[in-house]
C-alpha atoms as a PDB file:
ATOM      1  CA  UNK A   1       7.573  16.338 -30.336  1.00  0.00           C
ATOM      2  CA  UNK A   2       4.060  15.627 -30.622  1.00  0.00           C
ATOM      3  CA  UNK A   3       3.196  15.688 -27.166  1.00  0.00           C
ATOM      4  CA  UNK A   4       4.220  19.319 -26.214  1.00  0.00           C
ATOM      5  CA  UNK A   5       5.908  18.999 -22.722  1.00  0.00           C
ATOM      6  CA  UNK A   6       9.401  19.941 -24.142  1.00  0.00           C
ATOM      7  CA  UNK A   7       8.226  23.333 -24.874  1.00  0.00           C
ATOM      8  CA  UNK A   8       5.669  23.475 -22.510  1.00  0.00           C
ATOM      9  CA  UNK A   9       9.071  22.746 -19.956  1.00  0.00           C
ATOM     10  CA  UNK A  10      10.988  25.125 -21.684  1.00  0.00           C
ATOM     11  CA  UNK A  11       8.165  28.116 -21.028  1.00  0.00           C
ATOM     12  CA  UNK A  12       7.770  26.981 -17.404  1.00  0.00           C
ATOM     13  CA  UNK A  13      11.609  27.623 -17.222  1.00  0.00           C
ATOM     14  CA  UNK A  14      11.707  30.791 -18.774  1.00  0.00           C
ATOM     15  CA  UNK A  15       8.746  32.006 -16.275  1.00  0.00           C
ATOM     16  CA  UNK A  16      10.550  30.943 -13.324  1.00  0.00           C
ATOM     17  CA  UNK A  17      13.572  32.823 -14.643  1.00  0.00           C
ATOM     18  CA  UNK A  18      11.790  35.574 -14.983  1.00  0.00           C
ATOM     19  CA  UNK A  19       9.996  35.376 -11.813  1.00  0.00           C
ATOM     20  CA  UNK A  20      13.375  34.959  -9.945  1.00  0.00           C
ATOM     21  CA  UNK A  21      14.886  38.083 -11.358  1.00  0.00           C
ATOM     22  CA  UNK A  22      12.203  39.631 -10.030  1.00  0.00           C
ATOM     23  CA  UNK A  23      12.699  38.290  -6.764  1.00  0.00           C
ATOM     24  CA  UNK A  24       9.834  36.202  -7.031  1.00  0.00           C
ATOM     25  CA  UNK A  25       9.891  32.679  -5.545  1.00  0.00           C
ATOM     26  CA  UNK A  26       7.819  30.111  -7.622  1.00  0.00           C
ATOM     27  CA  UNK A  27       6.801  26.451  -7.891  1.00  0.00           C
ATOM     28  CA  UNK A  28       5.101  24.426 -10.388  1.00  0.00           C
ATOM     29  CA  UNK A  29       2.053  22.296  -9.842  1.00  0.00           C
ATOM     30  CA  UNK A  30      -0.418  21.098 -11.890  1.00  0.00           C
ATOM     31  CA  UNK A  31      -3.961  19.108 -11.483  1.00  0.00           C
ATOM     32  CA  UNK A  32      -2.411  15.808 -12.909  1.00  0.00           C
ATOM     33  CA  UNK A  33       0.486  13.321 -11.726  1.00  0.00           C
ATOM     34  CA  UNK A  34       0.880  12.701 -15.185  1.00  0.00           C
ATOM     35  CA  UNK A  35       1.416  16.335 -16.336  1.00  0.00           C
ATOM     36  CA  UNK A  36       3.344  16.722 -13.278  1.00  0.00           C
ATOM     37  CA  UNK A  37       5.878  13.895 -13.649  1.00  0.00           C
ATOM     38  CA  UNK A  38       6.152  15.447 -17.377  1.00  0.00           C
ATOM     39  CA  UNK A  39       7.060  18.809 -16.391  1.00  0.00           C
ATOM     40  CA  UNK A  40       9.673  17.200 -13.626  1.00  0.00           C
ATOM     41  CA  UNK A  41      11.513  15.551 -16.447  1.00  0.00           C
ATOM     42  CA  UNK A  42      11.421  18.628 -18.819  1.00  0.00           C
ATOM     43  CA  UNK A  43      11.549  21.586 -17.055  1.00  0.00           C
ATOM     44  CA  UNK A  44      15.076  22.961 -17.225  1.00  0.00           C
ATOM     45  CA  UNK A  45      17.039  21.818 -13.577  1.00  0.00           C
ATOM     46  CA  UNK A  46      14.168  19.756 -13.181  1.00  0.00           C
ATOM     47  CA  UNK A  47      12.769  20.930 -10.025  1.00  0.00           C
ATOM     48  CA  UNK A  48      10.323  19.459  -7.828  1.00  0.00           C
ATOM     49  CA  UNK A  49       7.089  19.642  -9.438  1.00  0.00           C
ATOM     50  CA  UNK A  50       4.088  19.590  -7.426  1.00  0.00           C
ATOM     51  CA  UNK A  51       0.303  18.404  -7.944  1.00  0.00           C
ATOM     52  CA  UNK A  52      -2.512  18.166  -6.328  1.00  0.00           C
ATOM     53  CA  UNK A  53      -0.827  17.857  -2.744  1.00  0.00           C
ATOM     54  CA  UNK A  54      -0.531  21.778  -3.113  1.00  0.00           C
ATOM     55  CA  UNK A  55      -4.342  21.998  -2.331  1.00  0.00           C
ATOM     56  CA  UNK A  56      -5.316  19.489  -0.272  1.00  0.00           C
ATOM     57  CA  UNK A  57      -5.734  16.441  -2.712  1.00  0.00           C
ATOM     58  CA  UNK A  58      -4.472  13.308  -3.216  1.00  0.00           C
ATOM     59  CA  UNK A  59      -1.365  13.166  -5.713  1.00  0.00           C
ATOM     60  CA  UNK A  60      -0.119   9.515  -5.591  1.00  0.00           C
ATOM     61  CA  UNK A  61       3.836   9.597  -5.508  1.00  0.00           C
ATOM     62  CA  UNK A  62       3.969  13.555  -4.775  1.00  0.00           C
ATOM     63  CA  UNK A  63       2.125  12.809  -1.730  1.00  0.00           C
ATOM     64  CA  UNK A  64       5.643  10.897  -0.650  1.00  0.00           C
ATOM     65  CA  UNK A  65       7.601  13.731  -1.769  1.00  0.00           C
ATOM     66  CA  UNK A  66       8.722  16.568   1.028  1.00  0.00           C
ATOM     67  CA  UNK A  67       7.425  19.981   0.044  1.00  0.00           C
ATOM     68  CA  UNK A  68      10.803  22.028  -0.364  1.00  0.00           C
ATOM     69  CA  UNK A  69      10.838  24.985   2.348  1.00  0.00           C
ATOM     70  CA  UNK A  70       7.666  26.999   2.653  1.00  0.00           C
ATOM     71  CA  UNK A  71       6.061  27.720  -0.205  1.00  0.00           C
ATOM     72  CA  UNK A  72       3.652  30.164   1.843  1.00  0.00           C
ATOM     73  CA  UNK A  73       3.821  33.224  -0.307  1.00  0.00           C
ATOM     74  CA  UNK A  74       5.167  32.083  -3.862  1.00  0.00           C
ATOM     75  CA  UNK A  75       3.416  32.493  -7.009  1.00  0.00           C
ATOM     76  CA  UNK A  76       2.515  29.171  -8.163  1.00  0.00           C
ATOM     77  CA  UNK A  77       2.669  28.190 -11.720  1.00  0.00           C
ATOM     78  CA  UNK A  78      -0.073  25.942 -13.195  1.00  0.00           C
ATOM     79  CA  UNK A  79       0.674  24.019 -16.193  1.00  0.00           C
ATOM     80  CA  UNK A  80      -2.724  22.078 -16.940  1.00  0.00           C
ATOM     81  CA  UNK A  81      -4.427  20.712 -20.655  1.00  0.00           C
ATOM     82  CA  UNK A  82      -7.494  19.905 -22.592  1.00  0.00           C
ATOM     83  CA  UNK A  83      -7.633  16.327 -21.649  1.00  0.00           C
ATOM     84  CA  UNK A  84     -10.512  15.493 -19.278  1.00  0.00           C
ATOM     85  CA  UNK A  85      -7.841  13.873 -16.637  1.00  0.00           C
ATOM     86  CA  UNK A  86      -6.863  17.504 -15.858  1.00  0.00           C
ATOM     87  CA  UNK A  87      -9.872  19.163 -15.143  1.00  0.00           C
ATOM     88  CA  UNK A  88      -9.503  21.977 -12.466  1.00  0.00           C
ATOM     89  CA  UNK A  89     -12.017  24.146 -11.984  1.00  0.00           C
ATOM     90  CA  UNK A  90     -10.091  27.161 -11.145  1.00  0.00           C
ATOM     91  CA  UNK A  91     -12.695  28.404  -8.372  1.00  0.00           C
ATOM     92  CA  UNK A  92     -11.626  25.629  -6.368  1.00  0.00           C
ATOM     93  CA  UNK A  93      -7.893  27.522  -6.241  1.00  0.00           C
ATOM     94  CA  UNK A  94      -9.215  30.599  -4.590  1.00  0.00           C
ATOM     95  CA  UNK A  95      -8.614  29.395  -1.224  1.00  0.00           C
ATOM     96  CA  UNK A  96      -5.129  29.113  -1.397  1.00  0.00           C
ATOM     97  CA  UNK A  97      -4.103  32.058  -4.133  1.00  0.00           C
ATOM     98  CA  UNK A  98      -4.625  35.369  -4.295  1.00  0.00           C
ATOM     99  CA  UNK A  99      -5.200  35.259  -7.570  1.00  0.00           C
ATOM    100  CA  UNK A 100      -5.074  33.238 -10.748  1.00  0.00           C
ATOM    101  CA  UNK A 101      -4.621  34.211 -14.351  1.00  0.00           C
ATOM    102  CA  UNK A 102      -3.307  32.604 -17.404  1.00  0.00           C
ATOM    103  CA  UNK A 103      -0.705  33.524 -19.281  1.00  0.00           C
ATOM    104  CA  UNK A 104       0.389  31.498 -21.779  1.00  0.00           C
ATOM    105  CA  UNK A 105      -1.294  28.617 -24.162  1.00  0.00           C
ATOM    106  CA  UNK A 106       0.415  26.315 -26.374  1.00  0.00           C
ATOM    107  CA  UNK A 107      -1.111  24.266 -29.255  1.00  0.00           C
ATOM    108  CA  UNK A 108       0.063  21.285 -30.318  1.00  0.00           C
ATOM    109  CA  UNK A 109      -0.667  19.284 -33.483  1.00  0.00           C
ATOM    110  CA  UNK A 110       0.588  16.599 -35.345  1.00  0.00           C
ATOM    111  CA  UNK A 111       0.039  15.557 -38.915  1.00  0.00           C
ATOM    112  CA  UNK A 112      -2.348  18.921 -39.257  1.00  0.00           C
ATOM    113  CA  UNK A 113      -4.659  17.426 -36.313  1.00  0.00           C
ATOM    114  CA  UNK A 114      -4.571  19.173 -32.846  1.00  0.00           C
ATOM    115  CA  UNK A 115      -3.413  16.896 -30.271  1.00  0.00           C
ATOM    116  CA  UNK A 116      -3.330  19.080 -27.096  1.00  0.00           C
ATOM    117  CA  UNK A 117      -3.744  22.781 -25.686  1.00  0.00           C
ATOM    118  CA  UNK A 118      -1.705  23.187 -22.663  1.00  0.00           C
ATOM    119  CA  UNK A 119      -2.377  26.466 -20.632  1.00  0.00           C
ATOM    120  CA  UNK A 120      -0.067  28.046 -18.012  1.00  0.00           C
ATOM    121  CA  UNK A 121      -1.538  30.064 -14.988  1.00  0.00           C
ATOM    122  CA  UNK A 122       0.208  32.347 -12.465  1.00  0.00           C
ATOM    123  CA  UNK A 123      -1.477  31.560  -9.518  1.00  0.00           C
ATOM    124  CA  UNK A 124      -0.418  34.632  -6.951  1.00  0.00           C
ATOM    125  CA  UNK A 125       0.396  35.022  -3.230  1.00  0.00           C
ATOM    126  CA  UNK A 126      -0.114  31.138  -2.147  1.00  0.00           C
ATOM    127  CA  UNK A 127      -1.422  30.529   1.520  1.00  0.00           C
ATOM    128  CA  UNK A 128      -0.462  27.305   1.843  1.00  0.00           C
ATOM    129  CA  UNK A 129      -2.876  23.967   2.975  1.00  0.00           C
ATOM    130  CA  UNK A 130      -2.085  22.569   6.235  1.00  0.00           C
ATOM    131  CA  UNK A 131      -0.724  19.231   5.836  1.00  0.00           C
ATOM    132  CA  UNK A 132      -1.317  17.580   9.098  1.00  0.00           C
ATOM    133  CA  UNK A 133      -5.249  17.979   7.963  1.00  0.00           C
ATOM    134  CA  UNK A 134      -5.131  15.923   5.133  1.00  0.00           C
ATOM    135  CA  UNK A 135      -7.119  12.716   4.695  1.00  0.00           C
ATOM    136  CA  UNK A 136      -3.889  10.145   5.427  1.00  0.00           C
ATOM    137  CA  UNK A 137      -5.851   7.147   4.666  1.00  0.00           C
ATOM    138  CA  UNK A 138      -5.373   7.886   1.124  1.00  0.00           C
ATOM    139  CA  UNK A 139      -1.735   7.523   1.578  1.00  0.00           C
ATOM    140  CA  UNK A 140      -1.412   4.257   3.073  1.00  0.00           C
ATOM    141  CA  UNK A 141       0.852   1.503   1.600  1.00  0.00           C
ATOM    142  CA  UNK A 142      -1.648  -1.072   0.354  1.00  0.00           C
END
């Protein structure tokens, strides 16, 4: 397809596959409830996909969505692309990761025109964001 998530699900998969036979734990987040709610649908097993609740921000329906066991620890794998609504500057993920470093890009075109570069990051060692500091107002039913 055009848009790129199928194989952009299907690498996610294979790096949490790999991460788990190393005895890694992992979870998947990205900067965008739209990316997000992409990867949840084609990701193989479809996990729960994370977004910007994993650092402190508003993330419209993940906000709802329990965070499954304690993610303190796991290598976090960011799936972001070139389209303005997914701009991350990465410095603002050194608080809660060790480290971060991409390692895979995929480049997507259609009819010979590029349509979208998505990037995946390992983000290493997460330390977690404390939930019960978060703005709440931002979750209220309106």
């Amino acid at each position: 397809l055009w848009s790129g998530w199928p194989e952009a699900g299907a690498r996610v998969g294979r790096l949490q596959a790999e991460l788990r036979a190393k005895g890694e734990d992992s979870f998947v987040f990205s900067p965008s409830y739209k990316i997000s709610a992409m990867l949840e649908f084609y990701v193989p097993g479809q996990p729960r996909i994370y977004s910007r609740d994993v650092f402190g921000h508003p993330a419209l329906q993940f906000d709802y969505m329990p965070i499954e066991g304690n993610l303190k620890g796991a290598t976090g794998i960011l799936v972001t692309d070139d389209r303005r609504e997914s701009e991350l500057p990465l410095e603002e993920l050194r608080p809660y990761f060790a480290s971060v470093e991409r390692v895979d890009t995929l480049e997507i075109s259609a009819f010979g025109r590029h349509t979208r570069r998505i990037d995946i990051y390992l983000c290493r060692d997460y330390r977690g964001y404390p939930r019960a500091l978060r703005n709440t107002k931002n979750l209220a039913v309106r």
